[in-house]
Protein backbone atom coordinates (compact mmCIF):
# COMPACT_ATOMS: atom_id res chain seq x y z
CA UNK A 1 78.34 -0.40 24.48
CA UNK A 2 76.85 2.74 22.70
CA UNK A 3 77.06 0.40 19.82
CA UNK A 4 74.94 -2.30 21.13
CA UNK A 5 72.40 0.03 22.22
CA UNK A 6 71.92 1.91 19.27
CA UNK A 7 71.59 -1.42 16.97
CA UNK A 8 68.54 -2.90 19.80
CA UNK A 9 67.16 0.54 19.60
CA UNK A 10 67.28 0.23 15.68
CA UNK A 11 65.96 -3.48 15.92
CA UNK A 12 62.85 -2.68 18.02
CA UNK A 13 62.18 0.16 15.77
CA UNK A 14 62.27 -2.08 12.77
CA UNK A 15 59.65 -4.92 14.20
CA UNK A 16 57.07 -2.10 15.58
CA UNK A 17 57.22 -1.10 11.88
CA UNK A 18 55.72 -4.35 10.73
CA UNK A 19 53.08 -4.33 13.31
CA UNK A 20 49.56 -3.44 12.30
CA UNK A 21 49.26 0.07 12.40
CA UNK A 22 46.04 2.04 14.39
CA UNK A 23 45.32 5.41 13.40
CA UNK A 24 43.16 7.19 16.13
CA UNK A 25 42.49 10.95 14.73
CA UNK A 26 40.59 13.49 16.44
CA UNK A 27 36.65 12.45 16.34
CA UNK A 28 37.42 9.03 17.47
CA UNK A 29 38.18 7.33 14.03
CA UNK A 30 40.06 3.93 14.75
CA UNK A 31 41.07 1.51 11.49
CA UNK A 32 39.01 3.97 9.10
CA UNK A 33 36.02 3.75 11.15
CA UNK A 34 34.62 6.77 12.94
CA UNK A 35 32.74 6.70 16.01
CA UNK A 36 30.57 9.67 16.63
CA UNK A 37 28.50 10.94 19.03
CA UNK A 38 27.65 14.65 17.56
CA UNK A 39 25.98 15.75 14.22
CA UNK A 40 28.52 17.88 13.75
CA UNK A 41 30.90 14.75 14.11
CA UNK A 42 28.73 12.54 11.85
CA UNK A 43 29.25 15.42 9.25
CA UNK A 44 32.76 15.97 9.65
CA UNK A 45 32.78 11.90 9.30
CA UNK A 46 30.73 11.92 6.49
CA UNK A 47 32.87 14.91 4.85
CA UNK A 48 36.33 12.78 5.66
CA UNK A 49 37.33 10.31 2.31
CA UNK A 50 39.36 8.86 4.82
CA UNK A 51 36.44 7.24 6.47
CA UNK A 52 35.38 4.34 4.98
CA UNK A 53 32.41 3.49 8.13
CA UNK A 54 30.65 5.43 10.43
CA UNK A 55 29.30 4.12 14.46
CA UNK A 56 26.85 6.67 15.95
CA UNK A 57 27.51 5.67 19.62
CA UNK A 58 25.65 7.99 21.55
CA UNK A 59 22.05 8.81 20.85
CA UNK A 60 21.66 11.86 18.75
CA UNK A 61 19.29 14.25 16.72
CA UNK A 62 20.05 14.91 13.41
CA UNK A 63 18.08 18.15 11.53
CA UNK A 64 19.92 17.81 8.37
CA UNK A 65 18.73 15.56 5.03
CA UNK A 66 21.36 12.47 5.50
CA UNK A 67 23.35 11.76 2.97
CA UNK A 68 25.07 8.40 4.09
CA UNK A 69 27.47 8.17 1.35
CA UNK A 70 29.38 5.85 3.42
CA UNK A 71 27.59 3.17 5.87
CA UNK A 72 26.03 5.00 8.68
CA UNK A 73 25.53 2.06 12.01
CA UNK A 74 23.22 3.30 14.89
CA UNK A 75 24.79 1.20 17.29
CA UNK A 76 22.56 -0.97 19.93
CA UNK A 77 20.96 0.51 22.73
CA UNK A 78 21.04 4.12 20.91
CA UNK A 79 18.71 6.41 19.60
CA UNK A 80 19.04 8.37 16.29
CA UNK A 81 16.48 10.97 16.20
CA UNK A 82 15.66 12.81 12.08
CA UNK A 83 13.99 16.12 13.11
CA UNK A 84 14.39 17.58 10.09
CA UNK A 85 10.69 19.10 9.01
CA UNK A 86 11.39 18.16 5.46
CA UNK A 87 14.03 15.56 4.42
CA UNK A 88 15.56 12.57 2.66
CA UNK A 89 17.51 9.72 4.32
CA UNK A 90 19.54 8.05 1.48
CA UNK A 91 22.87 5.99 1.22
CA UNK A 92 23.01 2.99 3.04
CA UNK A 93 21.97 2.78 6.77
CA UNK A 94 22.61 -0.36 9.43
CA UNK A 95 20.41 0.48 12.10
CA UNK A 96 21.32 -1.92 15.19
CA UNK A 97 19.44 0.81 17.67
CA UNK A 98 16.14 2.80 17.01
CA UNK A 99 15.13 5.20 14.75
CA UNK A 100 12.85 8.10 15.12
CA UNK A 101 11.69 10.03 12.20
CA UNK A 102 9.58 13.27 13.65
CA UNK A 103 9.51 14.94 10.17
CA UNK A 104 6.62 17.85 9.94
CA UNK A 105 6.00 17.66 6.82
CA UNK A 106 7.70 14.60 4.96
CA UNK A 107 10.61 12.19 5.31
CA UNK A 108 11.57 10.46 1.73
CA UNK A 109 13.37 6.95 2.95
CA UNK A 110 15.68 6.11 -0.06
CA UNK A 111 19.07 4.57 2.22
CA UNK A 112 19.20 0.49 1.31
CA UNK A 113 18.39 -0.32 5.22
CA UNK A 114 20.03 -3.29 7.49
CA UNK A 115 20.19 -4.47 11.17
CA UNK A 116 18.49 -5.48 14.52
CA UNK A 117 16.80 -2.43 15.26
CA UNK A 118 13.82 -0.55 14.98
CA UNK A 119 12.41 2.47 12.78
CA UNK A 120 9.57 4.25 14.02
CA UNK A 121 7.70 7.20 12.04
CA UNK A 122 5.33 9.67 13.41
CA UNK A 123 2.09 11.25 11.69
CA UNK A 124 1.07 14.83 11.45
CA UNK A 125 -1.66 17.16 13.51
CA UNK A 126 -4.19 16.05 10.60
CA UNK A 127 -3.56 12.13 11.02
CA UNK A 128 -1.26 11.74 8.01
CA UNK A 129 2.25 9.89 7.89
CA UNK A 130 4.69 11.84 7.02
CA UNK A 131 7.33 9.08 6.62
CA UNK A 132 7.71 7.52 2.94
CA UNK A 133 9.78 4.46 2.47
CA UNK A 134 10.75 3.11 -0.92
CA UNK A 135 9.90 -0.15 -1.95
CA UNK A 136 12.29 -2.31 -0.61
CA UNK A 137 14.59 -0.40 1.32
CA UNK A 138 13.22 -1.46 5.10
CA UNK A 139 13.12 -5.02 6.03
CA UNK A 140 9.53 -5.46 7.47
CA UNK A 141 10.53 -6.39 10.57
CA UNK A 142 12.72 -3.33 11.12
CA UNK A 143 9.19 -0.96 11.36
CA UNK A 144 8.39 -0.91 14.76
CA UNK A 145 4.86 1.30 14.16
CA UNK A 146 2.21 2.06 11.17
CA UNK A 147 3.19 5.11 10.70
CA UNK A 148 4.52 5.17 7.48
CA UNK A 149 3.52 4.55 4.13
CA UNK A 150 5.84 2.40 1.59
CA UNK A 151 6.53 4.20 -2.05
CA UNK A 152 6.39 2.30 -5.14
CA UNK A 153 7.36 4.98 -7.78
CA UNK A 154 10.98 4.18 -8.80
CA UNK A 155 11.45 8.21 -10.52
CA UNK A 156 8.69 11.00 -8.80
CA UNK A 157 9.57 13.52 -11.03
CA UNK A 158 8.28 11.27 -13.70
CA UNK A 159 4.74 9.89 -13.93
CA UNK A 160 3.49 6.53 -13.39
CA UNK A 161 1.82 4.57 -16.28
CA UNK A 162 -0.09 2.03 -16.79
CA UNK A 163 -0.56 0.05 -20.26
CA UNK A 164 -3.22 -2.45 -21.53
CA UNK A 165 -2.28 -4.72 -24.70
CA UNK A 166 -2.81 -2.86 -28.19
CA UNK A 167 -4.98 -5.34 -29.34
CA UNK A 168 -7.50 -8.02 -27.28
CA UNK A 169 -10.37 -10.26 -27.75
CA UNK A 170 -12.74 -12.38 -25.93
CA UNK A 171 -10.49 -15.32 -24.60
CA UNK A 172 -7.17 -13.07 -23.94
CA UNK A 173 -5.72 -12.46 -20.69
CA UNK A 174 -5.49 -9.19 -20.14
CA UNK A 175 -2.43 -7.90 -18.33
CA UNK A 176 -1.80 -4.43 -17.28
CA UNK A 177 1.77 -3.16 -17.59
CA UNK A 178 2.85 -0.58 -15.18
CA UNK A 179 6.27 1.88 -15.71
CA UNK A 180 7.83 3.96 -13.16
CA UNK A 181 7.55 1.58 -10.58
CA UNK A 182 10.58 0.66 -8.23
CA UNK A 183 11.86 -2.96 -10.17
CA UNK A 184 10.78 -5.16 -7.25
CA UNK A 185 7.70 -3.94 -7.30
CA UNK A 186 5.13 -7.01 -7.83
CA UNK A 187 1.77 -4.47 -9.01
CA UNK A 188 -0.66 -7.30 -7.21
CA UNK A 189 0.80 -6.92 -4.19
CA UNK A 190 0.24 -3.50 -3.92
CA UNK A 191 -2.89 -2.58 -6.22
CA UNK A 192 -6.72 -3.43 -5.79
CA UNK A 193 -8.15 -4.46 -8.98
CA UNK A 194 -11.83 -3.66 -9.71
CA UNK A 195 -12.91 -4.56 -13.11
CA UNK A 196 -16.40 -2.92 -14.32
CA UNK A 197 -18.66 -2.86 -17.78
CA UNK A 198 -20.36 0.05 -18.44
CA UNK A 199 -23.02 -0.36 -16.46
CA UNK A 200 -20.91 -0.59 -13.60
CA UNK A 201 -21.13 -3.76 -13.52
CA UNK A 202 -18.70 -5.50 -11.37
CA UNK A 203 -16.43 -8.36 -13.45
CA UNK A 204 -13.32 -10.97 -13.06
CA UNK A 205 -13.55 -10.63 -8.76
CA UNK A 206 -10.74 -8.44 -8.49
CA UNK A 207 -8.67 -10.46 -10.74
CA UNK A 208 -4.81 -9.01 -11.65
CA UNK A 209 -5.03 -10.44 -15.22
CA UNK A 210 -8.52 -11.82 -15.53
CA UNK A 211 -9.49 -13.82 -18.69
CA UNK A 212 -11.64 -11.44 -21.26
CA UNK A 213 -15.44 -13.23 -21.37
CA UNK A 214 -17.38 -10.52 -22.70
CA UNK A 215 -17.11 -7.38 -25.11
CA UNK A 216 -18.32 -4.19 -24.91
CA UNK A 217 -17.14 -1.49 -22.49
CA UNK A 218 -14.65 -2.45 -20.01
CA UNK A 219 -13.36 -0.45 -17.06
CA UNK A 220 -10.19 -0.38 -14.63
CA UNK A 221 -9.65 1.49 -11.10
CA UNK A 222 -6.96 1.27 -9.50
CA UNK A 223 -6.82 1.51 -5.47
CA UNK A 224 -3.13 1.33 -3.33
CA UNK A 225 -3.43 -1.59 -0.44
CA UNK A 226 -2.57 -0.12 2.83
CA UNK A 227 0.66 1.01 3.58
CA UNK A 228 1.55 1.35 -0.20
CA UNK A 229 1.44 4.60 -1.75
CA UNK A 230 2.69 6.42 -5.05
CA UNK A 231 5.15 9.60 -4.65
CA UNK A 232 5.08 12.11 -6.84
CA UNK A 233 7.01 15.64 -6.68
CA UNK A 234 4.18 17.62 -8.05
CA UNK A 235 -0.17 17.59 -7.29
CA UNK A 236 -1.82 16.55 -4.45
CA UNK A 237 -4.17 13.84 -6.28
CA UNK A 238 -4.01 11.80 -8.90
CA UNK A 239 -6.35 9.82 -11.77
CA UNK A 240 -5.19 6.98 -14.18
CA UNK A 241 -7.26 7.24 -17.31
CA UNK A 242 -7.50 5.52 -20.39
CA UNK A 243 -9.72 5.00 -23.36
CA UNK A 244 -10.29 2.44 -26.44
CA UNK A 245 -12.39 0.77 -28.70
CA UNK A 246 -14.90 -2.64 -28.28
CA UNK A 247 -13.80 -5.52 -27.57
CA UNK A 248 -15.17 -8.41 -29.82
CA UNK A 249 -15.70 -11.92 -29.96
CA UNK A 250 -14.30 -11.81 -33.23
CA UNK A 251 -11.50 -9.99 -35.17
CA UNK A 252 -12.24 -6.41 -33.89
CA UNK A 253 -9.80 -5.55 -31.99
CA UNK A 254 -9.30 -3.23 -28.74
CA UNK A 255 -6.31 -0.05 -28.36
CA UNK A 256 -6.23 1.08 -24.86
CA UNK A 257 -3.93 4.12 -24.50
CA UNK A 258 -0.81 4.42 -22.27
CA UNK A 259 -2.58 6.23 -19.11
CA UNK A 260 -0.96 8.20 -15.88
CA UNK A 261 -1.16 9.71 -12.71
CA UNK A 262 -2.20 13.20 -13.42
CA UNK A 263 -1.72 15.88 -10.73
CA UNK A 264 -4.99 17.74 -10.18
CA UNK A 265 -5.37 21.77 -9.87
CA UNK A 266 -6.65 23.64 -7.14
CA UNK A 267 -5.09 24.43 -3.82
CA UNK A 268 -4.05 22.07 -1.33
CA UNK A 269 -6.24 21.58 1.55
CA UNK A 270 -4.58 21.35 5.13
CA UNK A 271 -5.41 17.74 5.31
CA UNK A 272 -4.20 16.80 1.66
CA UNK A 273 -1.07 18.31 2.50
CA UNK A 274 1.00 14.59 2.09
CA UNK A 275 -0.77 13.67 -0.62
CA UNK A 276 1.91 13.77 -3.18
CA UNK A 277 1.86 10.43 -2.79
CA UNK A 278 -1.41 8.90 -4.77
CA UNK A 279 -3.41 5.74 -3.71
CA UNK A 280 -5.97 5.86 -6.12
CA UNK A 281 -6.11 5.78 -9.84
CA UNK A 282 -8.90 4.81 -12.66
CA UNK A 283 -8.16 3.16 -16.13
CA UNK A 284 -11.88 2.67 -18.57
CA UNK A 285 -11.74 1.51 -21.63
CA UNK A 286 -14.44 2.84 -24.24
CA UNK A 287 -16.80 1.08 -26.99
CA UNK A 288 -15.62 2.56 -30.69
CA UNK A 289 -19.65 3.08 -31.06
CA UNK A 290 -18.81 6.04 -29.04
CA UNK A 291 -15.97 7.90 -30.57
């Protein structure tokens, strides 16, 4: 009888080691997936290799940059609040809930971005938004406010350029070609152009890449459409400048030089003080007579 007990006991032991096995740990991780409803949780989470997916469950403010090296989900009907006065949010997020940034002085928004729910930014004592948000990262209908501004610089600790063709003559296109800027980035989208002779003359109607008509002195500026802005980790303004020679109707030919975003000197005024992020820039091109 012992017998036949022992070999059921042995049996039922053998088919509950074929069934799917749940690991719950301490911290409320089920199947590799954490639920959390602490920042101290989300870090120990985030800190776990074991943990391949993270739920935020309960609503929560975090003061910490977030790193989400592994996907971060702010589940529906909760609230993940970034208090941190200076941070950046990267990894990848799936935000299902809301999200508050209430940043003081900047929030950098690098995470790849999914889901249902909302982001909301906030904007500082002097009227600025402190909330940047690369290129690309936010689907448009996740931003629930304006108070944000959307970075096209792909590299801020590197400058942005902008390039005209070596050579040109009445009858080219001309095309500007930017560097630095997040791939996606489609430059008429986010620039105004304003095309000027030297007499300030205004030319092409704000084309992209007008047709050349006429020589003599040409000039560029640049202005960021609203809510695009250029990041930078150094100056609080920025010019794009370039000169080059005539432009002919015949074989004299035109070099504009590369030109970037240089950071100005001086201190930075109270209300400048998110303006690492540029949205204006000039590019002129020069007669040789004048060299």
């Amino acid at each position: 009888m012992k017998k036949r007990i022992g070999s059921v006991l042995l049996a039922l032991a053998l088919c509950l080691s074929l069934l799917p096995v749940t690991a719950l740990a301490e911290g409320g991780t089920t199947n590799n997936v954490a639920e959390v409803s602490t920042k101290a949780e989300l870090n120990d989470a985030l800190r776990n290799a074991s943990v391949t997916k993270i739920h935020i469950k309960e609503d929560m403010t975090y003061n910490d940059p977030l790193v989400a090296s592994k996907p971060v989900q702010v589940n529906e009907d909760v609230t993940l609040t970034l208090n941190d006065y200076d941070t950046t949010v990267s990894g990848t997020i799936i935000n299902n809930g809301t999200i508050r940034v209430k940043s003081g002085w900047k929030c950098l928004w690098k995470a790849a971005t999914s889901g249902s729910g909302k982001l909301y930014g906030v904007k500082d004592g002097f009227g600025n938004c402190t909330t940047y948000i690369d290129y690309g990262c936010v689907p448009e209908t996740m931003l629930g406010d304006s108070n944000y501004r959307i970075n096209i610089v792909k590299d801020i600790s590197q400058p942005v350029t902008a390039t005209l063709p070596d050579t040109m003559q009445t009858g080219d296109t001309i095309e500007v070609t930017f560097s630095n800027l997040i791939d996606s980035v489609n430059a008429n989208d986010v620039f105004e152009f304003k095309w000027t002779d030297g007499s300030s003359f205004p030319l092409y109607g704000g084309q992209a890449a007008p047709t050349l008509t006429q020589s003599g002195t040409l000039k560029l500026s640049l202005s960021m459409k609203t809510p695009y802005v250029m990041c930078t980790s150094s100056g609080t303004n920025g010019s794009l400048g370039a000169q080059g020679r005539r432009v002919g109707h015949h074989p004299p030919l035109q070099t504009l030089r590369k030109a970037q975003f240089q950071p100005c000197g001086g201190r930075r005024q109270p209300h400048e003080a998110h303006e690492h992020c540029h949205e204006a820039a000039v590019l002129s091109a020069v007669p040789a007579g004048l060299y």
